[in-house]
C-alpha atoms as a PDB file:
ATOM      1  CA  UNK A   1      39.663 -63.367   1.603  1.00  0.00           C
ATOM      2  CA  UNK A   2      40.299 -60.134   4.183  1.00  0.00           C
ATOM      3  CA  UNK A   3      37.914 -57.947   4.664  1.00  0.00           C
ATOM      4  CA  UNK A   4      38.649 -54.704   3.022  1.00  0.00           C
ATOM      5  CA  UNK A   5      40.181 -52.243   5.804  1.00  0.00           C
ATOM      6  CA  UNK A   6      37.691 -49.234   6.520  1.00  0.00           C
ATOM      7  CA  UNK A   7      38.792 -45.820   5.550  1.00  0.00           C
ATOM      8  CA  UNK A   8      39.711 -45.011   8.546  1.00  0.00           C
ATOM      9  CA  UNK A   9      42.029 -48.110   9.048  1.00  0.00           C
ATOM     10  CA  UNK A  10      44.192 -46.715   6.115  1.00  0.00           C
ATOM     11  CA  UNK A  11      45.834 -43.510   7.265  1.00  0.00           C
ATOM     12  CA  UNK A  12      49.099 -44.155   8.139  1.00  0.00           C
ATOM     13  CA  UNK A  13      49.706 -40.471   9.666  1.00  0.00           C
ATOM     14  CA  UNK A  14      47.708 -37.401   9.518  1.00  0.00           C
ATOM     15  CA  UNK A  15      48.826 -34.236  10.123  1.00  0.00           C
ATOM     16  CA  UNK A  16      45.764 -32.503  12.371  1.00  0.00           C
ATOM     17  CA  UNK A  17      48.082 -29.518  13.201  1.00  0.00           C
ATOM     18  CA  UNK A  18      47.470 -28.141   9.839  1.00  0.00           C
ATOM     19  CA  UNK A  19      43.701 -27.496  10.110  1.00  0.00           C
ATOM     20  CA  UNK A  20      44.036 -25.537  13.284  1.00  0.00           C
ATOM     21  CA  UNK A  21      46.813 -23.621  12.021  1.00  0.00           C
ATOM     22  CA  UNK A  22      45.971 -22.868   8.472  1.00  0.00           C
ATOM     23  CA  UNK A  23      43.152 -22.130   6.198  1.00  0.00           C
ATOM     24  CA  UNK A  24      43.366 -25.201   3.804  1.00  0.00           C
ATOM     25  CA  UNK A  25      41.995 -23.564   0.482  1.00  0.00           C
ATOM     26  CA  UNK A  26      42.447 -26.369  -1.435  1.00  0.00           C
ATOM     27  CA  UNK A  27      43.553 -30.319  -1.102  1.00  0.00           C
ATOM     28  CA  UNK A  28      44.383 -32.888  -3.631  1.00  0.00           C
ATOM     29  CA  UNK A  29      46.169 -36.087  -3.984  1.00  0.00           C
ATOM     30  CA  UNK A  30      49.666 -37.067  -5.110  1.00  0.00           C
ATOM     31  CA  UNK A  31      51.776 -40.118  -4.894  1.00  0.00           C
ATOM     32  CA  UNK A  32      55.222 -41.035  -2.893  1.00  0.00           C
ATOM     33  CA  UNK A  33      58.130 -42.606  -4.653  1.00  0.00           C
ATOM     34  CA  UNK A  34      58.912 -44.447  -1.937  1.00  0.00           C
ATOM     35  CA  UNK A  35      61.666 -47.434  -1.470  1.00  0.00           C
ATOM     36  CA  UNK A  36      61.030 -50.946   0.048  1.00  0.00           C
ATOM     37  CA  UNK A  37      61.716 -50.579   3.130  1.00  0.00           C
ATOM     38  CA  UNK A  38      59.846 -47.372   3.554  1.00  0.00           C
ATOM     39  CA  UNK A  39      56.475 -48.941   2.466  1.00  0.00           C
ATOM     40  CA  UNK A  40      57.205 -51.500   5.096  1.00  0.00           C
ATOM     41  CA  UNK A  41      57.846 -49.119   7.710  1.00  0.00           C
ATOM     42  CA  UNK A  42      54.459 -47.193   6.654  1.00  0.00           C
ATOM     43  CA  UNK A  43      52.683 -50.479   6.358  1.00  0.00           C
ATOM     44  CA  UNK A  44      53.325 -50.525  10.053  1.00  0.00           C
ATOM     45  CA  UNK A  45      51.702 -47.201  10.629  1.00  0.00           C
ATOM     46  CA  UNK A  46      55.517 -45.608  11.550  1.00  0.00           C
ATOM     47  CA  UNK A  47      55.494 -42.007  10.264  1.00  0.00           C
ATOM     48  CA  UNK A  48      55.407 -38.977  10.955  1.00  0.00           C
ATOM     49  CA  UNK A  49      54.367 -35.809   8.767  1.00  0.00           C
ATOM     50  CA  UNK A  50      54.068 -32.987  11.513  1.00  0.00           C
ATOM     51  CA  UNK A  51      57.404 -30.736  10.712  1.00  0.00           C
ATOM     52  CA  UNK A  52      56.714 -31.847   7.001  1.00  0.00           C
ATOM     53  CA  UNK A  53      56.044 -29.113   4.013  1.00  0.00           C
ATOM     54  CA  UNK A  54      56.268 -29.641   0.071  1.00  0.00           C
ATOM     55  CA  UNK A  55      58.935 -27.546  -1.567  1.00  0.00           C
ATOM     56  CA  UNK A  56      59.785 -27.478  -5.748  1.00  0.00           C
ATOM     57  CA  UNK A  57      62.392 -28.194  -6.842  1.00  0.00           C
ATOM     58  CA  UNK A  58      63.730 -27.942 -10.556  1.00  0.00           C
ATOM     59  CA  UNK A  59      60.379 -28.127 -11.596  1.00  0.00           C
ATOM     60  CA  UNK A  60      59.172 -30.925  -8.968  1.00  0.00           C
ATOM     61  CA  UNK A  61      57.773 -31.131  -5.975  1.00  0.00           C
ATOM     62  CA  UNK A  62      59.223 -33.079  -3.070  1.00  0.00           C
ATOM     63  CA  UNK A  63      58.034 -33.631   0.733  1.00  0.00           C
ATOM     64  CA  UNK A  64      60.702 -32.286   2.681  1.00  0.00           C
ATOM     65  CA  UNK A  65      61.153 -33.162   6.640  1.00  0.00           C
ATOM     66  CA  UNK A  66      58.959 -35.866   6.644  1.00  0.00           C
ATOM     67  CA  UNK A  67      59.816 -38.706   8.810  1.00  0.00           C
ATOM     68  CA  UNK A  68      59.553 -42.540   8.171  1.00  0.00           C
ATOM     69  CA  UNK A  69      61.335 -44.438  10.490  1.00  0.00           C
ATOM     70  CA  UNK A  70      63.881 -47.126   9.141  1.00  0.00           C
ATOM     71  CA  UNK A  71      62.161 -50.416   9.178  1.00  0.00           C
ATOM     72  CA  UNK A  72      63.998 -53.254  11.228  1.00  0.00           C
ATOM     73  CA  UNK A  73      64.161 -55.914   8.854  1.00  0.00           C
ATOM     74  CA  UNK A  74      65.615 -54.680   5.985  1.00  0.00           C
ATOM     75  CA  UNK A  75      69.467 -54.458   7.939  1.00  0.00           C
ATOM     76  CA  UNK A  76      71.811 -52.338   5.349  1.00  0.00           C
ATOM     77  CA  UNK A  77      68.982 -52.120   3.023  1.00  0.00           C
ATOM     78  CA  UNK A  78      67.521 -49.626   4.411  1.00  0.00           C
ATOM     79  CA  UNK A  79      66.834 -45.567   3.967  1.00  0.00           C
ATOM     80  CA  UNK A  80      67.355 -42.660   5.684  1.00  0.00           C
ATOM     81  CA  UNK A  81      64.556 -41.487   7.779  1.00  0.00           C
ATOM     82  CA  UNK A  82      63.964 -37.770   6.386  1.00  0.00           C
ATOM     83  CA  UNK A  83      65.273 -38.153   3.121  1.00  0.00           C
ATOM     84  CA  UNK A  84      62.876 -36.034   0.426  1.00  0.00           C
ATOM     85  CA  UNK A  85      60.578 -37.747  -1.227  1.00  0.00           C
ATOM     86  CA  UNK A  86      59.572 -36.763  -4.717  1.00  0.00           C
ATOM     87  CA  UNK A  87      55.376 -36.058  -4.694  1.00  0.00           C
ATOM     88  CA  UNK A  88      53.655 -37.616  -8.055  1.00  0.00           C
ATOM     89  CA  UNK A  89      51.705 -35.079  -9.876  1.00  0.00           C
ATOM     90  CA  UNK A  90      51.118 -34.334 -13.419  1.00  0.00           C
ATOM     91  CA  UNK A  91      52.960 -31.134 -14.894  1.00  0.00           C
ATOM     92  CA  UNK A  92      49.622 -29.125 -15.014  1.00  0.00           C
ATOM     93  CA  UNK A  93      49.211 -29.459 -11.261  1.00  0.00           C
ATOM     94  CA  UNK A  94      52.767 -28.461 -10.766  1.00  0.00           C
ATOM     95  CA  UNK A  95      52.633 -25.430 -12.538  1.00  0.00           C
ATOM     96  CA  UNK A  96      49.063 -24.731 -10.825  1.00  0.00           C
ATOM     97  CA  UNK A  97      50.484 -25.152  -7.539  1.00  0.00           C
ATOM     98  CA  UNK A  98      53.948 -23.352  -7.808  1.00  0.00           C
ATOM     99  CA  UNK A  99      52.011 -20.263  -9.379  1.00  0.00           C
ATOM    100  CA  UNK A 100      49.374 -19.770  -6.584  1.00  0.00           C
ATOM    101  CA  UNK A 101      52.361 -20.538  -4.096  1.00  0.00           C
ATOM    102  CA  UNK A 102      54.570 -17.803  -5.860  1.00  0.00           C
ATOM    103  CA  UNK A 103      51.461 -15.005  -6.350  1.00  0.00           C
ATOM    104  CA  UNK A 104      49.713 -15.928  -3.638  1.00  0.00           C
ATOM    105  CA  UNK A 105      51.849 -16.322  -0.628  1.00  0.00           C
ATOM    106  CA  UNK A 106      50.289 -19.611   0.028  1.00  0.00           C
ATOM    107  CA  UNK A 107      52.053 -23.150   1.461  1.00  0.00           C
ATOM    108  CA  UNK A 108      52.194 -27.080   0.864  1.00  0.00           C
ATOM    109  CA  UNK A 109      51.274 -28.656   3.903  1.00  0.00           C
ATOM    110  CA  UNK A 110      51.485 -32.563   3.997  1.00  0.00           C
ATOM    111  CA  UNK A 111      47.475 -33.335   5.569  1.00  0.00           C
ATOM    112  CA  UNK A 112      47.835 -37.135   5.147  1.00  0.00           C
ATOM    113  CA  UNK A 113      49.631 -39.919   4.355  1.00  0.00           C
ATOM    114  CA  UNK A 114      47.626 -43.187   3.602  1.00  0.00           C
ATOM    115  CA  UNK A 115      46.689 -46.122   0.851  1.00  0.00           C
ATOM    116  CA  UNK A 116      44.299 -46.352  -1.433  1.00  0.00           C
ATOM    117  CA  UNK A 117      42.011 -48.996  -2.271  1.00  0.00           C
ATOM    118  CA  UNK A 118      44.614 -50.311  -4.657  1.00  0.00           C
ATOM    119  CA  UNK A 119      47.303 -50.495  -1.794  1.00  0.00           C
ATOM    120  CA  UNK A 120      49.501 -47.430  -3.219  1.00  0.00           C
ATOM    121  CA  UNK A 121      50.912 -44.926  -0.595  1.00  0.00           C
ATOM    122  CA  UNK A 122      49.338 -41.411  -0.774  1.00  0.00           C
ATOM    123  CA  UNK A 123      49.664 -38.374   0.515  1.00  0.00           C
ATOM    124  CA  UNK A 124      47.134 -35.544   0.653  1.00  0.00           C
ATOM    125  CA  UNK A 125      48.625 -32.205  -0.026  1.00  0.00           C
ATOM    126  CA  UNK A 126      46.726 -29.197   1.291  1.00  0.00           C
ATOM    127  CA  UNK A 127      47.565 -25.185  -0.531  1.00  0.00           C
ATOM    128  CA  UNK A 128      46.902 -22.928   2.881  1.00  0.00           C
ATOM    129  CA  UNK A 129      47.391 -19.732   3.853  1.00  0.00           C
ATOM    130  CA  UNK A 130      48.536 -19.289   7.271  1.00  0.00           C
ATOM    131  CA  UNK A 131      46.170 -18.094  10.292  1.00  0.00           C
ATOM    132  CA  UNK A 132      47.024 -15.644  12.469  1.00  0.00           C
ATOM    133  CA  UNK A 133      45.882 -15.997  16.568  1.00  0.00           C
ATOM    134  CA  UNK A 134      42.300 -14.232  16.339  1.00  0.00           C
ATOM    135  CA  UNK A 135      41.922 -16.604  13.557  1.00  0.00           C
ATOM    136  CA  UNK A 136      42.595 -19.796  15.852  1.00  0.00           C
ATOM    137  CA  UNK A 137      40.578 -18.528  18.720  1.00  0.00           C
ATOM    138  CA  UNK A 138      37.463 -18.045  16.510  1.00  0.00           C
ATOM    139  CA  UNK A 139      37.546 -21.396  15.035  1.00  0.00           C
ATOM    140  CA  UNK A 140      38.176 -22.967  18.370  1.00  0.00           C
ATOM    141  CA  UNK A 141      34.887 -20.908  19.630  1.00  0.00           C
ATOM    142  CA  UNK A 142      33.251 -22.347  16.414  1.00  0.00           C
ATOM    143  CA  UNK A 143      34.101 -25.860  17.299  1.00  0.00           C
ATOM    144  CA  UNK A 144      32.940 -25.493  20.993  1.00  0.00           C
ATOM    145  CA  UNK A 145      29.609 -24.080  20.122  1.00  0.00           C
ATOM    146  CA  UNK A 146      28.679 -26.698  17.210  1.00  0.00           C
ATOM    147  CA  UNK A 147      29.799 -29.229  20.348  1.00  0.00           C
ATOM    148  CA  UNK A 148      27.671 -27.833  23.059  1.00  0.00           C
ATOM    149  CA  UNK A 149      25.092 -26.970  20.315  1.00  0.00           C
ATOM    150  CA  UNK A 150      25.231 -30.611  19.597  1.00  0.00           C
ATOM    151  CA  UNK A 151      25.246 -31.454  23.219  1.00  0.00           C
ATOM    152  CA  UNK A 152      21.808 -29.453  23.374  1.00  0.00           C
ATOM    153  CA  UNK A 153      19.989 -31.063  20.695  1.00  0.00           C
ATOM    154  CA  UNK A 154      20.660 -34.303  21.897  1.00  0.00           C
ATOM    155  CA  UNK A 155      19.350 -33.744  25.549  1.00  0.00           C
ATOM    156  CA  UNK A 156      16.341 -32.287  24.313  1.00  0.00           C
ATOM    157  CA  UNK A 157      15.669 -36.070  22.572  1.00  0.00           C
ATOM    158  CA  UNK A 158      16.033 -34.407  18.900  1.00  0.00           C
ATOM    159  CA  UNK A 159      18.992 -36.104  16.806  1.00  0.00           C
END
């Protein structure tokens, strides 16, 4: 049998944008519905969720702009590359969502896509609120210092 692939061997694309240009307030999980060939394109680690946000629609919530190239063997099979793809969520989590988004000026922003232990493709969904550039340079002057304080520690033989 395989050895099971690390956790870090199962992203298929992340989105690290987001986390320098948002607050993420909150993340959870939600499912593709995905055709065929678009699992086999993601199976090959082919995506791309950078330009991607979630929007609702009628009720639902799809990933809009997201972009899974078409995979080679599936000839006139296959799907179009940005198509939206409806997210998997219960109703609760819909409604939970769509209210802070509406009240709360808040956005979906795609932080993941990857599989599960069970082989499903998922996508983690992050509610953020949108940082402004004083924002950005204090959190990349927070990052430097825990590196250099990091840096420190270990020259001085302390781990």
């Amino acid at each position: 049998m395989a050895p099971r692939p690390r956790a870090t061997d199962r992203f298929v694309a992340q989105n690290r944008r987001a986390r320098h240009d948002f607050h993420i307030l909150d993340t959870l999980e939600a499912g593709l519905t995905l055709v065929g060939s678009e699992v086999k394109s993601l199976r090959q680690g082919l995506a791309s969720i950078q330009e991607a946000f979630a929007r609702e629609v009628n009720g639902e919530i799809f990933l809009v702009n997201a972009f899974i190239p078409e995979y080679a063997g599936a000839n006139r099979f296959n799907h179009e590359p940005k198509r939206a793809r409806k997210l998997l969520l219960h109703k609760r989590q819909v409604n939970k969502l769509m209210g802070q988004v509406k009240r709360d000026g808040v956005t979906l922003v795609p932080l993941s896509v990857y599989f599960n232990d069970k082989g499903r493709a998922k996508l983690e969904l992050g509610l953020a609120k949108g940082k402004n550039k004083a924002d950005k340079r204090e959190s990349d002057k927070q990052r430097d210092w825990n590196r250099d304080k990091a840096r420190i520690m270990r020259s001085n033989g302390r781990d």
